[in-house]
C-alpha atoms as a PDB file:
ATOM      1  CA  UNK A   1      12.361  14.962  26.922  1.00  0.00           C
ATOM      2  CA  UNK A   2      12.350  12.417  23.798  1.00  0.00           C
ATOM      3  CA  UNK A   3      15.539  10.369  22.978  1.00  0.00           C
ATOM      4  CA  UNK A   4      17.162  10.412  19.871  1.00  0.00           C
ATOM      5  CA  UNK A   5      18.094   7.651  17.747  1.00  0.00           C
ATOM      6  CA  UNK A   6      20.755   8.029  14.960  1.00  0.00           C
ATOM      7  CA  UNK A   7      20.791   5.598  11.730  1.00  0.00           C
ATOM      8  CA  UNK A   8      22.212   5.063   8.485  1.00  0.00           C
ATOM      9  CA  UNK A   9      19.688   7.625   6.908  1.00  0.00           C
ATOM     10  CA  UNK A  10      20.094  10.151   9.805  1.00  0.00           C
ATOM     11  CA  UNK A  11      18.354  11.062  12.955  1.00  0.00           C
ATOM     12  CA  UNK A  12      14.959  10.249  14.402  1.00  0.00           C
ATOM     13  CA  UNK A  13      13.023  11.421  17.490  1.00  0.00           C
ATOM     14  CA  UNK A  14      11.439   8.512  19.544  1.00  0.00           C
ATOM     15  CA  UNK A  15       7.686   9.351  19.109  1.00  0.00           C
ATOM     16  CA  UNK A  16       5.557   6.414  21.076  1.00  0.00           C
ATOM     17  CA  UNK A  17       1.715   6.191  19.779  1.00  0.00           C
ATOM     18  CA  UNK A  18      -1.525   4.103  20.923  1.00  0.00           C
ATOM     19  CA  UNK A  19      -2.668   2.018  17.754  1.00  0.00           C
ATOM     20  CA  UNK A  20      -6.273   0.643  17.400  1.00  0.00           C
ATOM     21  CA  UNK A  21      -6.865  -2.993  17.229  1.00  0.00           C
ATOM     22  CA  UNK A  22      -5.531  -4.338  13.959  1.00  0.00           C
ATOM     23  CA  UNK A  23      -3.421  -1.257  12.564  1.00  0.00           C
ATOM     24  CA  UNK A  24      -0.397  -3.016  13.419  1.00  0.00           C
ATOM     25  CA  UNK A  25      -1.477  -5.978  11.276  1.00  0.00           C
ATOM     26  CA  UNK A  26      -2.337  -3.478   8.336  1.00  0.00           C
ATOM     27  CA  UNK A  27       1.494  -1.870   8.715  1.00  0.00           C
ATOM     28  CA  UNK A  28       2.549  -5.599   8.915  1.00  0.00           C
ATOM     29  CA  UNK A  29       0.796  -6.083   5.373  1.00  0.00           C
ATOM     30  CA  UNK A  30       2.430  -3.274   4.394  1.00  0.00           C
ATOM     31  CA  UNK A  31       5.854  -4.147   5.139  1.00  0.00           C
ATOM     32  CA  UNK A  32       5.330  -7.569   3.341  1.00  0.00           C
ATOM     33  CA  UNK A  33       4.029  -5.654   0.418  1.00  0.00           C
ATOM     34  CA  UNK A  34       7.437  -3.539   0.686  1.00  0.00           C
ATOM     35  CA  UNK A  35       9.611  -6.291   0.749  1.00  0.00           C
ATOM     36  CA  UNK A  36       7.737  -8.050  -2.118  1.00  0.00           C
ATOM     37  CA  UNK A  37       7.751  -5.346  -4.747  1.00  0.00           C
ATOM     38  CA  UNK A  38      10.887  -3.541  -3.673  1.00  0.00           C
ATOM     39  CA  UNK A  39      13.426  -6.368  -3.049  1.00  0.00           C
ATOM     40  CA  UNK A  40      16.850  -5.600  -1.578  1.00  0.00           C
ATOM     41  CA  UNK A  41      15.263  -2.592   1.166  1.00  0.00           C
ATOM     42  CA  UNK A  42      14.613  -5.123   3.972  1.00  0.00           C
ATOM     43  CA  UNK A  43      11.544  -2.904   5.345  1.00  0.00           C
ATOM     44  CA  UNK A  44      10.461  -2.926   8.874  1.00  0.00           C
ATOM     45  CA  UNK A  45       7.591  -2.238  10.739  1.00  0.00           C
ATOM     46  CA  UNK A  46       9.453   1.131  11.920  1.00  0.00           C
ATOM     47  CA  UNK A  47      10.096   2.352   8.462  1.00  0.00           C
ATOM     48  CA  UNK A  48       6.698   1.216   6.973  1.00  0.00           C
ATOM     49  CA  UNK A  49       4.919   3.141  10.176  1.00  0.00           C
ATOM     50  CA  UNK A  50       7.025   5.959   9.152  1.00  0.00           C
ATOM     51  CA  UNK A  51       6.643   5.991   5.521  1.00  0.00           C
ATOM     52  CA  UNK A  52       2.830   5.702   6.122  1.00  0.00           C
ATOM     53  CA  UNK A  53       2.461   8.884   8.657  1.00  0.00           C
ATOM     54  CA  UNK A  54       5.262  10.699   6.614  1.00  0.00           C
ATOM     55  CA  UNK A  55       2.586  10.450   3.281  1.00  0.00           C
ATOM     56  CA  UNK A  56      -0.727  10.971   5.216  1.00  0.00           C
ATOM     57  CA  UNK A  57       1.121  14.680   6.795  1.00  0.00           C
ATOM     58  CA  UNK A  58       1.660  15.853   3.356  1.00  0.00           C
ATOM     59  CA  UNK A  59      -1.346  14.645   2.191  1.00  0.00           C
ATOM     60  CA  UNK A  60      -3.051  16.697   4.812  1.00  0.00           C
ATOM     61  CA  UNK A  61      -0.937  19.557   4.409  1.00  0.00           C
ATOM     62  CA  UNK A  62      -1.406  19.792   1.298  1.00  0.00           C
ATOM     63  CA  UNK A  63      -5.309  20.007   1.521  1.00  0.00           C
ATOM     64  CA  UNK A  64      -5.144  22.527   4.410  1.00  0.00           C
ATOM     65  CA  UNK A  65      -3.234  24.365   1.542  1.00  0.00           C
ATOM     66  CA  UNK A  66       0.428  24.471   3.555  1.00  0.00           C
ATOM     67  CA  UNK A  67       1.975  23.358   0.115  1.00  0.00           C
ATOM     68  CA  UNK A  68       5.451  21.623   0.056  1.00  0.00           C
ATOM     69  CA  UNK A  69       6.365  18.920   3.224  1.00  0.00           C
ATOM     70  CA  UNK A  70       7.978  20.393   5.997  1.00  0.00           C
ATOM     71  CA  UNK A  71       8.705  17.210   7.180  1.00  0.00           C
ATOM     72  CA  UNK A  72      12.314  17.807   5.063  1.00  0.00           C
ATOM     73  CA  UNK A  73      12.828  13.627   4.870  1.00  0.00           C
ATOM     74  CA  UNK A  74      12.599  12.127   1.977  1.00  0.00           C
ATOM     75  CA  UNK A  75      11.011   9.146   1.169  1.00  0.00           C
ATOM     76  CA  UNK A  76      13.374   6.378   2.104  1.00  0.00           C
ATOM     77  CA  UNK A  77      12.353   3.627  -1.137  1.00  0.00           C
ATOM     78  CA  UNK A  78      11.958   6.483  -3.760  1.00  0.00           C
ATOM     79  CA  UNK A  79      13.995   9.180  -3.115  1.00  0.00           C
ATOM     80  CA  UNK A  80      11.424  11.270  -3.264  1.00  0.00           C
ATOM     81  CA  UNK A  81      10.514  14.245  -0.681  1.00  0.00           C
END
């Protein structure tokens, strides 16, 4: 069964994932590039992995033609679903 983890923005399900050489170095980049241009969110690797997968579903989604996110979550630097 997968844990549960609770935070400030709500509740998340423990999902563990195999990454390719190097991907964690890209999200890394990514986090820097968070913390640069969007001062005051203190972004971690957690929330940029997140963010990144969160995008990429409704990207996909919405070329297999499934319209609007189920995900429900918004996005947590623009407010944005």
């Amino acid at each position: 069964m997968a844990s549960r983890v609770s935070s400030a923005s709500g509740v998340y399900q423990i999902f563990n994932v195999r990454l390719p050489p190097g991907v964690v170095e890209r999200i890394q980049a990514y986090v820097a590039h968070l913390n640069d241009t969007q001062p005051g969110i203190d972004a971690n690797a957690s929330m940029a992995a997140r963010m990144l997968l969160m995008r990429a579903l409704d990207q996909v989604e919405a070329e297999m033609g499934k319209g609007e996110s189920k995900s429900g979550t918004r996005d947590p630097i623009r407010g944005k679903k």
